[in-house]
Protein backbone atom coordinates (compact mmCIF):
# COMPACT_ATOMS: atom_id res chain seq x y z
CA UNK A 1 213.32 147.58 -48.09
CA UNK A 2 212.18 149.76 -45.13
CA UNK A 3 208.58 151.44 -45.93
CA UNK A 4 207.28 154.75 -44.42
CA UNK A 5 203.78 154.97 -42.47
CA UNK A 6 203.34 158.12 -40.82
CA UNK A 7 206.81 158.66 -40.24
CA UNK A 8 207.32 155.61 -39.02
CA UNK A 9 209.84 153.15 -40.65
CA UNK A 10 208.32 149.77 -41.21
CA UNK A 11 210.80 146.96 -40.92
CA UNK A 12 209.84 143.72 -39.55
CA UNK A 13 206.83 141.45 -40.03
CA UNK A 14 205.08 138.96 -37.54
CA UNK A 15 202.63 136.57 -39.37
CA UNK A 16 200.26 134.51 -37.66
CA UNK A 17 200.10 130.68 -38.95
CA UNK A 18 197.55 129.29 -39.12
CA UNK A 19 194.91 130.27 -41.46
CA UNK A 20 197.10 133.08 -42.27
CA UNK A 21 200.89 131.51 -43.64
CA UNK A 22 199.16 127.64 -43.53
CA UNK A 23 195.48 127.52 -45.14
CA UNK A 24 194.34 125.37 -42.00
CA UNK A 25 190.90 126.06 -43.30
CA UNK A 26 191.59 123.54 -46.51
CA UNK A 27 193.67 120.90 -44.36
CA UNK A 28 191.25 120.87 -41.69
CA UNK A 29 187.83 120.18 -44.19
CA UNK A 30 189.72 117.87 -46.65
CA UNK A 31 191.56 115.95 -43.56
CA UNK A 32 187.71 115.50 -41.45
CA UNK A 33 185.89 114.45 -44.85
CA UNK A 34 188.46 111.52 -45.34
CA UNK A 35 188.25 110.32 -41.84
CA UNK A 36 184.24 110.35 -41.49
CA UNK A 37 184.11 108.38 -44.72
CA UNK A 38 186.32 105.99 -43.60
CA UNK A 39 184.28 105.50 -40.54
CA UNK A 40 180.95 106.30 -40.23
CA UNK A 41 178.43 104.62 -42.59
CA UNK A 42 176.55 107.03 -44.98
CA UNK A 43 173.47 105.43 -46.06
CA UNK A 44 171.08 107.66 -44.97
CA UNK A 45 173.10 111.65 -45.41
CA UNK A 46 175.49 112.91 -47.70
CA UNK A 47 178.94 113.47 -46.73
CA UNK A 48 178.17 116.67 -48.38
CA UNK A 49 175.46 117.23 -45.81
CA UNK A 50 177.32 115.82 -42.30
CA UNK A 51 180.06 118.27 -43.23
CA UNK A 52 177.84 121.20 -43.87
CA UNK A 53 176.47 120.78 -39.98
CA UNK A 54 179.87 119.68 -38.50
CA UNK A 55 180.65 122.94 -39.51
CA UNK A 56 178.02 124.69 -38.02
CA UNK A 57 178.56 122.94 -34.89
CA UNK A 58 182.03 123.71 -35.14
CA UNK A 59 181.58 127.47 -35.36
CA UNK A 60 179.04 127.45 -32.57
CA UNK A 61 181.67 125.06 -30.20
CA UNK A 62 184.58 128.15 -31.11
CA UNK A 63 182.14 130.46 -30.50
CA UNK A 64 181.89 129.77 -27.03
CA UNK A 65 185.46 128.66 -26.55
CA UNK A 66 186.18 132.17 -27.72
CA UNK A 67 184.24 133.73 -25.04
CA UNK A 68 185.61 131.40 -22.14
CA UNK A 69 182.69 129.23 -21.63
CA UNK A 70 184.56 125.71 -22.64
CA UNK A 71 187.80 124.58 -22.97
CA UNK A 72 189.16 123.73 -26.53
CA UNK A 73 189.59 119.41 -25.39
CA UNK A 74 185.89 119.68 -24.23
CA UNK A 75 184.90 121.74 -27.81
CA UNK A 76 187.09 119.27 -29.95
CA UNK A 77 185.03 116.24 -28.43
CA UNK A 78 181.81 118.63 -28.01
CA UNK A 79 180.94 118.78 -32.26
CA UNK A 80 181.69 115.37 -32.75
CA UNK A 81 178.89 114.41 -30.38
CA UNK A 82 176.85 116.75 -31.53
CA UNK A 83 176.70 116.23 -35.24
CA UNK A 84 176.82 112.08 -34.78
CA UNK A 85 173.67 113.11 -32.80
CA UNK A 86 172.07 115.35 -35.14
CA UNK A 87 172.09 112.58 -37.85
CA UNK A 88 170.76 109.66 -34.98
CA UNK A 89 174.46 107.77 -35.35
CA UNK A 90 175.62 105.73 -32.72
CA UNK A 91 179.08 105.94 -31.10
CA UNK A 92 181.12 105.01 -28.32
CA UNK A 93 182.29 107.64 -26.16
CA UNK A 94 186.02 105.80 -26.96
CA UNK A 95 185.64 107.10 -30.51
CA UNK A 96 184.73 110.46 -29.30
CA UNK A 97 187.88 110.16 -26.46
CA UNK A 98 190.47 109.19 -29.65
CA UNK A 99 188.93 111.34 -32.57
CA UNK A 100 191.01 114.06 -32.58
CA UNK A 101 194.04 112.36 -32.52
CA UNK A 102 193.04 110.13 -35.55
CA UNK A 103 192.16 113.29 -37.07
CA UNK A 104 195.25 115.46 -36.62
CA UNK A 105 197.19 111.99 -38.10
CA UNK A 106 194.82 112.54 -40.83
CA UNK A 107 195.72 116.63 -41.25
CA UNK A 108 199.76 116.04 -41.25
CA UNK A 109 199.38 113.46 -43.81
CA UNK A 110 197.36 115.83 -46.35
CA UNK A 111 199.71 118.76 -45.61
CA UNK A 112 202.26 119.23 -49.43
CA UNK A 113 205.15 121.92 -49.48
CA UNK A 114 204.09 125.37 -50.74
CA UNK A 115 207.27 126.25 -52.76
CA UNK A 116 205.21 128.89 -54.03
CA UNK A 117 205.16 130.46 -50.49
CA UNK A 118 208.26 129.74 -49.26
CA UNK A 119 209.41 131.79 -52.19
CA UNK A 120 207.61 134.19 -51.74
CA UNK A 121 208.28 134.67 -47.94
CA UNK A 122 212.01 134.58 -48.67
CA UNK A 123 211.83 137.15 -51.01
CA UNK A 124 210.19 139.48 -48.71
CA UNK A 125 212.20 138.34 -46.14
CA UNK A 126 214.66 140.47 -48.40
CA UNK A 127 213.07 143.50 -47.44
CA UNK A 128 211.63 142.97 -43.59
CA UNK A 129 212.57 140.90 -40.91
CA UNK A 130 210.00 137.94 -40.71
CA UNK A 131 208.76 136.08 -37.45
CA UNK A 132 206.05 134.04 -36.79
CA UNK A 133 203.54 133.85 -33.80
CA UNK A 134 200.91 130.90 -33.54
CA UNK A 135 198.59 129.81 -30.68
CA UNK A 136 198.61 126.16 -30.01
CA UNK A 137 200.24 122.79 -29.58
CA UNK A 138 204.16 122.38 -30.13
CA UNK A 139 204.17 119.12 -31.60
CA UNK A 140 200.86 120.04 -33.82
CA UNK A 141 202.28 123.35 -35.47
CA UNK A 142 205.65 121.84 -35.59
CA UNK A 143 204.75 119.09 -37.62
CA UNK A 144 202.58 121.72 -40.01
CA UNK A 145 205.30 124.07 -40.05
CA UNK A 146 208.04 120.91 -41.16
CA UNK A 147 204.86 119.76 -43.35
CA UNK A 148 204.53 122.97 -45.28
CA UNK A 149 208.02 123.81 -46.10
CA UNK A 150 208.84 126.22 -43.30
CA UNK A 151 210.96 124.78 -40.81
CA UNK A 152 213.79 126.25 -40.20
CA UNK A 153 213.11 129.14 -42.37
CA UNK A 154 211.51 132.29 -39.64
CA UNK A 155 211.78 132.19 -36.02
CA UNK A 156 208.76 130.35 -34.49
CA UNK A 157 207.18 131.44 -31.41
CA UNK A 158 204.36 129.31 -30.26
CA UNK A 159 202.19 129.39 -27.48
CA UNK A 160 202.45 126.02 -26.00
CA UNK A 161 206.19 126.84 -26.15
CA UNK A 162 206.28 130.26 -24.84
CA UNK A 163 203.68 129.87 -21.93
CA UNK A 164 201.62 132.94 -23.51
CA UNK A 165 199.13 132.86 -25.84
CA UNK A 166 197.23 135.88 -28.20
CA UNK A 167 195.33 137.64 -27.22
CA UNK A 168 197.88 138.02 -24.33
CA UNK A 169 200.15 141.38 -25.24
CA UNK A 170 202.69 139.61 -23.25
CA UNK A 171 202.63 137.29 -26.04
CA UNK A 172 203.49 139.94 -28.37
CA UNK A 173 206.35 141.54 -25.86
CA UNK A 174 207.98 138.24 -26.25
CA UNK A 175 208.30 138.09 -30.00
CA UNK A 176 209.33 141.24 -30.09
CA UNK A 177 211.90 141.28 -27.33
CA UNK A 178 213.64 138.21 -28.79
CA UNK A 179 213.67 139.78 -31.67
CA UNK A 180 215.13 142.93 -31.28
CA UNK A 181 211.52 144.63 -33.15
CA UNK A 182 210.30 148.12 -32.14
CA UNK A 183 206.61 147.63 -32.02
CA UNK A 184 206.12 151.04 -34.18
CA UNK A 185 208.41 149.69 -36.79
CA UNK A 186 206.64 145.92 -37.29
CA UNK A 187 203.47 144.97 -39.25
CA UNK A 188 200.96 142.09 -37.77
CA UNK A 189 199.38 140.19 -40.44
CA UNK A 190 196.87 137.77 -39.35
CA UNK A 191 193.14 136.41 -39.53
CA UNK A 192 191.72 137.01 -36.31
CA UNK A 193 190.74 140.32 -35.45
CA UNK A 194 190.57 139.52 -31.19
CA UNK A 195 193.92 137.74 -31.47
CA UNK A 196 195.78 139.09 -33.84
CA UNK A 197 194.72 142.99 -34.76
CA UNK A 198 193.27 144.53 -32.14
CA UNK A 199 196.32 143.12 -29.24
CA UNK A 200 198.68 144.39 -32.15
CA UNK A 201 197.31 147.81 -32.32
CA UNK A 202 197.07 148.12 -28.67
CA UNK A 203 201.00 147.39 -29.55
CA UNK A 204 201.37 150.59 -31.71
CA UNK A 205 202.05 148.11 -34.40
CA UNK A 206 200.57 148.41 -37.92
CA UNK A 207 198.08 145.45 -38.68
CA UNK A 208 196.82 143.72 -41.52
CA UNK A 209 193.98 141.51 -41.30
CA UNK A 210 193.35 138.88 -44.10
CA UNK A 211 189.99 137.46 -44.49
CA UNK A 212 186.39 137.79 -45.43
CA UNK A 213 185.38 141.02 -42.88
CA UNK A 214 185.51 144.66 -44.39
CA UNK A 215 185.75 148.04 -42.43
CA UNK A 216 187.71 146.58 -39.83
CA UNK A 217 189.80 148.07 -37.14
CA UNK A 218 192.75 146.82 -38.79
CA UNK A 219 195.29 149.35 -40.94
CA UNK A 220 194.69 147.77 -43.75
CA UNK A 221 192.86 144.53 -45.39
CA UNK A 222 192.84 141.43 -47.67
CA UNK A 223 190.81 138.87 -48.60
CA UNK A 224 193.32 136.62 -48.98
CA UNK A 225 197.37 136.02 -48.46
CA UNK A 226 198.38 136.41 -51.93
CA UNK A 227 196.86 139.81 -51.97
CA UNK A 228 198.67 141.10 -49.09
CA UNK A 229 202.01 139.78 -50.34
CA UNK A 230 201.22 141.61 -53.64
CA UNK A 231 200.59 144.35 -51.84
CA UNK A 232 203.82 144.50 -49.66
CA UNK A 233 206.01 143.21 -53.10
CA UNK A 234 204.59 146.51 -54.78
CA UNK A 235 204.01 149.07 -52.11
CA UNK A 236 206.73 151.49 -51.06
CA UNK A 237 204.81 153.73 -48.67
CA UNK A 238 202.54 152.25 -46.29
């Protein structure tokens, strides 16, 4: 179904993946609180507790990964260190070197299907166009893609792939190209207002931002995925 905003026929959708399609959020907690209690002793702190300041340390390590000040390998290692630290637990600097890679083992094998989603995509897919656009690793968002139900279902256009990454517009250009989408006629739906909305609008596309911010400079917004596929089920002018 082609939808209306301003004159403009809306036909395609690009999603974002992670955190927007795939709930990396969940994964990501469930898949770190299994490793750390297989591995670290917890005699003297919670598990409750270490997570609660890996966290922290985790938004504070994005944080400045965000604004160019460390890579993501350094930030990865960087909140391990910190938080063994914070709680006076000794490490090797091997453990540090391998933990990510123990972890992301640990993610793929907590990722289940959503046949509830893949449903739901393909029946929108009835009405727009669908691609997907993700920053990151090939093999990593491959294997959550295959995890989750979605291979093979939307083109895939990944950074690591692509050689561009959001908040690059050229990143943008190149979904769109391949995919034969006029920007004015494609919706953006993603979680990250720097990578995903504001390059988008820059675009001339119309964006959608899904998560916990309000008053955005995004077109319009969700708290959550369901609500925005709701929305686009029900609406017929945007």
């Amino acid at each position: 179904m082609e939808e209306k905003n301003g004159g403009k026929m809306l036909k395609n959708i690009i999603f974002d993946w992670d955190n927007t399609l795939f709930p990396l959020r969940k994964y990501w907690v469930s898949a770190h609180r299994k490793i750390f209690l297989e591995l670290l002793p917890f005699d003297k702190v919670t598990i409750d507790e270490f997570m609660e300041q890996y966290i922290i340390f985790d938004h504070e390590i994005w944080e400045q990964i965000h604004a160019g000040k460390i890579s993501v390998e350094f930030g990865r290692e960087e909140r391990v260190r910190l938080v063994l630290d914070y709680f006076n637990m000794p490490y090797k600097e091997l453990f540090i070197k391998n933990f990510f890679d123990i972890y992301l083992t640990a993610l793929i094998e907590e990722i289940e299907q959503d046949d509830h989603l893949v449903n739901r995509l393909l029946a929108l897919s009835k009405q727009y166009s669908i691609a997907i656009l993700s920053n990151g690793d090939s093999w990593e968002q491959r294997e959550k893609i295959r995890q989750f139900g979605f291979n093979n279902l939307f083109p895939v256009y990944i950074s690591d792939e692509i050689g561009l990454k959001k908040p690059d517009l050229e990143a943008f250009k190149f979904v769109l190209e391949n995919e034969h989408f006029n920007a004015v006629e494609t919706i953006m739906v993603g979680d990250h207002l720097g990578n995903d909305i504001i390059p988008a609008k820059k675009m001339r596309m119309t964006t959608i931002y899904i998560g916990p911010e309000n008053h955005t400079v995004a077109d319009y917004e969700f708290a959550n995925l369901e609500a925005c596929l709701d929305w686009l089920d029900l609406k017929t002018d945007l």
